[in-house]
Protein backbone atom coordinates (compact mmCIF):
# COMPACT_ATOMS: atom_id res chain seq x y z
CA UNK A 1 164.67 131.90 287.32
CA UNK A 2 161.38 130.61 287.74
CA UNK A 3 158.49 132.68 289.85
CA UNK A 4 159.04 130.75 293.43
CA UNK A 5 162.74 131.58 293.19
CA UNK A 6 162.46 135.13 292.01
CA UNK A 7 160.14 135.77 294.76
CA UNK A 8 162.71 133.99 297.08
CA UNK A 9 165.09 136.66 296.30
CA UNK A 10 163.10 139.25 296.24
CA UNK A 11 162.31 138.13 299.98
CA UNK A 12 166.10 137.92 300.33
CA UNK A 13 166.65 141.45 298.88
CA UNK A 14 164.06 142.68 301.24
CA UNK A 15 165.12 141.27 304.04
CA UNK A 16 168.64 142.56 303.80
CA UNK A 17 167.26 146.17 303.39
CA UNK A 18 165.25 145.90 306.31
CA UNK A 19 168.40 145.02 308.36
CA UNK A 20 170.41 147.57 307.03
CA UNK A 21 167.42 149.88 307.94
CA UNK A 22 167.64 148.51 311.46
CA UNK A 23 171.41 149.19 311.71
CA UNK A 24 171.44 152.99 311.06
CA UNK A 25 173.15 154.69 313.47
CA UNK A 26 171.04 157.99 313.47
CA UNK A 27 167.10 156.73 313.96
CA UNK A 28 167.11 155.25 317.75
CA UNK A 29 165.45 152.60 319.12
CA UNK A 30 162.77 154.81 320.99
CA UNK A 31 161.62 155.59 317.31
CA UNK A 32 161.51 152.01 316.15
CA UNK A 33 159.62 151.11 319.36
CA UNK A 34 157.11 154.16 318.68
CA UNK A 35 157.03 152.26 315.63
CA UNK A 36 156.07 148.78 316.47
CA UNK A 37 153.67 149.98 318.82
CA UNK A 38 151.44 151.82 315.61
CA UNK A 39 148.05 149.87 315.80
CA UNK A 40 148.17 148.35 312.57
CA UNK A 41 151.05 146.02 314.15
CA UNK A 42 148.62 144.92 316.63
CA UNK A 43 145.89 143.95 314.60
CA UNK A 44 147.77 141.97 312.77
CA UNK A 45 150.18 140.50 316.35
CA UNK A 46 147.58 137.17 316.53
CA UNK A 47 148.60 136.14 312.50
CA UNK A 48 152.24 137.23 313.11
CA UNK A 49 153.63 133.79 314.62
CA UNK A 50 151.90 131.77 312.36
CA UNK A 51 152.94 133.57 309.55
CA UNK A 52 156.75 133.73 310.77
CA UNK A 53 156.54 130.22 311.86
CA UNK A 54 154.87 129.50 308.14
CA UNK A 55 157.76 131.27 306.49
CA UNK A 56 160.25 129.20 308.29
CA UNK A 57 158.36 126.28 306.94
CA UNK A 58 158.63 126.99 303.21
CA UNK A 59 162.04 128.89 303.15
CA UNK A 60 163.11 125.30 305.09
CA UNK A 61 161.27 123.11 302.21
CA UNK A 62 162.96 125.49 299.72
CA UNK A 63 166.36 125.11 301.56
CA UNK A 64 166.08 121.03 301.39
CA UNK A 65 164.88 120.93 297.61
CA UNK A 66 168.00 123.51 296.60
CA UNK A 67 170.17 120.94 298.83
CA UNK A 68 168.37 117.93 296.74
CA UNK A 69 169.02 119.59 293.73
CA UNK A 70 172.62 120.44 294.31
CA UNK A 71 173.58 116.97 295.14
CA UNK A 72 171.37 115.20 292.15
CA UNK A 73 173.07 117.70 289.43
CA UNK A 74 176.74 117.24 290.98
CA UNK A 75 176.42 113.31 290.86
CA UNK A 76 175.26 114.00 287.33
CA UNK A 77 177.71 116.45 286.10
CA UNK A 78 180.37 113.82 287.27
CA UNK A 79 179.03 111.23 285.34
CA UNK A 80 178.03 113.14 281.99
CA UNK A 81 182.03 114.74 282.59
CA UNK A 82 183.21 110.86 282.51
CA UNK A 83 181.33 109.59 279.14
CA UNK A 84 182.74 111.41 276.11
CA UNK A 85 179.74 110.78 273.65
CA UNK A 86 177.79 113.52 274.98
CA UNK A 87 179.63 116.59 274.96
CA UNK A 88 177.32 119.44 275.02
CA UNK A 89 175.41 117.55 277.98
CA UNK A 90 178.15 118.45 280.50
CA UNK A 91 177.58 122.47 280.14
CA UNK A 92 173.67 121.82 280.65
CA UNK A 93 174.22 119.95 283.82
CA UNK A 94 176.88 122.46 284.99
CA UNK A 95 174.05 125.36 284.11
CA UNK A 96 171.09 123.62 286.17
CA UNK A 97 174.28 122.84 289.02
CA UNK A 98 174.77 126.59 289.01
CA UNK A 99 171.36 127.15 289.39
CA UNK A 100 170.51 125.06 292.05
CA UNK A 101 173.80 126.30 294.09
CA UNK A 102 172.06 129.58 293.10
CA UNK A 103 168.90 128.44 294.72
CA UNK A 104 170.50 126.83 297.95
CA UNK A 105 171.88 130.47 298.47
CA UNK A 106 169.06 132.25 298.28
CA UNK A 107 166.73 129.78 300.38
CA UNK A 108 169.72 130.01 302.89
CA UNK A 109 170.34 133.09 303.46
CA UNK A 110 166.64 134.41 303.45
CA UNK A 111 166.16 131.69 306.12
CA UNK A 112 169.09 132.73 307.97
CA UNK A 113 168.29 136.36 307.25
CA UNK A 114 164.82 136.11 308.53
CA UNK A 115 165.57 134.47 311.92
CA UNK A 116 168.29 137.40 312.46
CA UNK A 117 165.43 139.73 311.46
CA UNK A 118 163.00 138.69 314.21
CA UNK A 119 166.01 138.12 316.59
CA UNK A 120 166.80 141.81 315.70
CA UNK A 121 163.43 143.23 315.89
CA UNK A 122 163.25 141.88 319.51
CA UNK A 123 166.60 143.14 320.83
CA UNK A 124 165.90 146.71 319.42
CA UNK A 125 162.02 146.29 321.67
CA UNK A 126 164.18 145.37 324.61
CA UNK A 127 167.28 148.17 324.25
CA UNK A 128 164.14 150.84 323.54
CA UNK A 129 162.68 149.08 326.80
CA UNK A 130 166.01 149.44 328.65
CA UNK A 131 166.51 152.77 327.63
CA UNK A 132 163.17 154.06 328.84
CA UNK A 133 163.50 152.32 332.02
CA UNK A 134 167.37 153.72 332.07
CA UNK A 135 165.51 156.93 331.60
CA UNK A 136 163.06 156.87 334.39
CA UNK A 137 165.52 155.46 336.44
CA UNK A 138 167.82 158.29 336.15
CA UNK A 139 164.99 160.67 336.81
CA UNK A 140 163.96 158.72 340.32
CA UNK A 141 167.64 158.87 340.69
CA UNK A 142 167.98 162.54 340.54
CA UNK A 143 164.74 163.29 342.37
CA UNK A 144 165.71 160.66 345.03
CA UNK A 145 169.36 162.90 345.27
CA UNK A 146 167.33 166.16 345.14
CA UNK A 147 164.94 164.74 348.11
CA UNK A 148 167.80 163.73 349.81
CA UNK A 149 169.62 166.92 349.49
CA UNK A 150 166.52 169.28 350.64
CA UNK A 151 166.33 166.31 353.78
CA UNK A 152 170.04 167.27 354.41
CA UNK A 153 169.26 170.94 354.03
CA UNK A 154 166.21 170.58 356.91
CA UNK A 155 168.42 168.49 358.89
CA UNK A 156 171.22 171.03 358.97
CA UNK A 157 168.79 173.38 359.70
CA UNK A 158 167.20 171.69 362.95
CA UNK A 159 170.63 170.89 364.12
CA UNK A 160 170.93 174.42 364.04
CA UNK A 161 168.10 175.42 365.55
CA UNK A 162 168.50 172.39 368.10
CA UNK A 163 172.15 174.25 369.04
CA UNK A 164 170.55 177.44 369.46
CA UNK A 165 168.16 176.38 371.42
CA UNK A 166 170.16 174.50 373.71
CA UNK A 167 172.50 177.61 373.95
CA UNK A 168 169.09 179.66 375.34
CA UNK A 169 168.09 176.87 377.10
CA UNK A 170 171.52 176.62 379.12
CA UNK A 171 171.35 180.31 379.78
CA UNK A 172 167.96 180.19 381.07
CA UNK A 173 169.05 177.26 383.30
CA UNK A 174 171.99 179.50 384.63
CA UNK A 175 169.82 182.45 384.76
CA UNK A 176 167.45 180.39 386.84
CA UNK A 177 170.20 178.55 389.36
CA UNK A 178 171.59 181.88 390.04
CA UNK A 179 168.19 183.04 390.88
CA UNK A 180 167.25 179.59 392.88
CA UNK A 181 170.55 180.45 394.80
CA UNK A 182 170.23 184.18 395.37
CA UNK A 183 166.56 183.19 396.97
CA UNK A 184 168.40 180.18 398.52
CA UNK A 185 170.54 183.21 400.29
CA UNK A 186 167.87 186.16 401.06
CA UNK A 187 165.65 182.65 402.37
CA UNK A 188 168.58 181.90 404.84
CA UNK A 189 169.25 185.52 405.49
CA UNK A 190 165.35 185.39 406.55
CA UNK A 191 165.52 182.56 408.74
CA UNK A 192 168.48 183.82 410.47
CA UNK A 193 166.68 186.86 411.28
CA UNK A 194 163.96 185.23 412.24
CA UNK A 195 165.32 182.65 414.19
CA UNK A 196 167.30 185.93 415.83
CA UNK A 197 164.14 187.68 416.85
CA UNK A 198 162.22 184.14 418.18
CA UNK A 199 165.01 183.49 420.29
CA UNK A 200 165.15 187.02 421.35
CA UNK A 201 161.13 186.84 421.42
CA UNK A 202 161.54 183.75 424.10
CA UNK A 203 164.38 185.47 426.18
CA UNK A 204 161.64 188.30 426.66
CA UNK A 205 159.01 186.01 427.41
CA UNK A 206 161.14 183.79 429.84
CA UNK A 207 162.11 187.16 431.58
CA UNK A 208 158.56 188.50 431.55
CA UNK A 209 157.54 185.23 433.19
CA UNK A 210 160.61 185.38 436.06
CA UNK A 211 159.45 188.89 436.70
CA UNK A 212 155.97 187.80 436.82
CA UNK A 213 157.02 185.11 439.27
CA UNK A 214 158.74 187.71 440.98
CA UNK A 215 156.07 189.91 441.33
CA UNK A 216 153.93 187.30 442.73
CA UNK A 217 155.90 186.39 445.30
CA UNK A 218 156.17 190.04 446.15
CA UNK A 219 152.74 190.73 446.37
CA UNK A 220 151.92 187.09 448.44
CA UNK A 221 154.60 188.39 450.62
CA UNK A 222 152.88 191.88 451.35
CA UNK A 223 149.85 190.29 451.55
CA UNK A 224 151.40 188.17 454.38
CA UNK A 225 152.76 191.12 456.48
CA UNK A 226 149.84 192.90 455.71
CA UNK A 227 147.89 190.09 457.16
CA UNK A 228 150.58 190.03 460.08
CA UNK A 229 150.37 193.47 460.91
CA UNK A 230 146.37 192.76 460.71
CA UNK A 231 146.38 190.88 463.62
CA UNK A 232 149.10 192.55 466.09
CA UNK A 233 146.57 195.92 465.69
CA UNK A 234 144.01 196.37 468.77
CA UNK A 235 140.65 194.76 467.70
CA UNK A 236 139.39 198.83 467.87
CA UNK A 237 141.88 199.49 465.60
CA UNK A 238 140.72 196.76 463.21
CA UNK A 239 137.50 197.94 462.98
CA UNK A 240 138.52 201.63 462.52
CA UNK A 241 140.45 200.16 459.64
């Protein structure tokens, strides 16, 4: 195997550890994105596209020259297979057939291998990126519920107090009618009484008044006779008197 090839498969052999590394159940993707984000990868983030895109390149050369190969040595091993004057030819061709099969492998699978490996590397970033969110998520969730159920809590609470003091409230209001109409009473029990005693009041002033009449006429009249009896007196008598 010549030094291209060997480090082909060493690629290859590399490649497939590093995916089996990735698939082990017990280290999560939190770890490998704690991982990725060391700052060694992001010194070297501005080469790594070039240097994937690079690696496509020459695994895809290596790919097409193991194809070339493959299809030069199998038109040859037919013909050499064909022609009997050249026996030990036919296992040579067969050997370099084998190798470039070999080769077309290799180149193959490390270029299949490596666009799984970047494929892979991004779906663990996003799961890891999922799962955080999932986890900060769950905690608004739960301190959302919690707010919610100390909001319940404080609403149960006022309701409460709102029923209690409506209870107070309607016995002060029925406290307060039945005082409003126990003054309402005594207040007409008042005006009674003191509608009673003006009436009674004007009965003695309207009497006062005919006796005051009375009296006046009494004394005109005994002024009159007094000014009768005046004049039927002798005129000596008047001025004795």
């Amino acid at each position: 195997m010549t030094l291209q090839w060997t480090a082909v498969a060493t690629f290859l052999y590399a490649e497939i550890g590093l995916i089996l590394l990735f698939c082990l159940p017990f280290i999560p993707p939190q770890r490998w994105q704690k991982i990725f984000s060391f700052n060694v990868w992001g010194k070297i983030a501005s080469f790594w596209n070039k240097a994937f895109l690079s690696i496509i390149v020459l695994l895809i050369v290596l790919f097409l020259d193991a194809v070339r190969e493959v299809r030069k040595y199998s038109s040859t091993a037919v013909i050499e297979k064909s022609s009997p004057s050249r026996p030990g030819a036919h296992e040579h061709t067969q050997m370099k057939l084998f190798r470039s099969q070999r080769n077309l492998y290799i180149s193959g699978f490390s270029l299949f291998f490596w666009l799984v490996l970047r494929r892979l590397v991004t779906l663990i970033t996003q799961l890891a990126n999922e799962m955080s969110n999932k986890g900060e998520l769950k905690n608004q969730a739960e301190s959302t519920n919690e707010a919610a159920r100390k909001f319940m809590k404080e609403n149960e609470k006022l309701k409460q107090l709102l029923k209690s003091y409506n209870k107070e409230e309607e016995h002060i209001l029925e406290a307060e009618n039945k005082k409003l109409v126990e003054d309402k009473e005594k207040l007409k029990t008042e005006l009674k009484k003191t509608s009673d005693a003006l009436s009674k009041a004007q009965n003695d002033i309207m009497a006062m008044k005919m006796q005051a009449e009375s009296l006046s006429k009494e004394y005109d009249r005994l002024l009159k006779e007094h000014s009768e009896l005046q004049d039927l007196l002798p005129k000596d008598n008047k001025k004795s008197l």
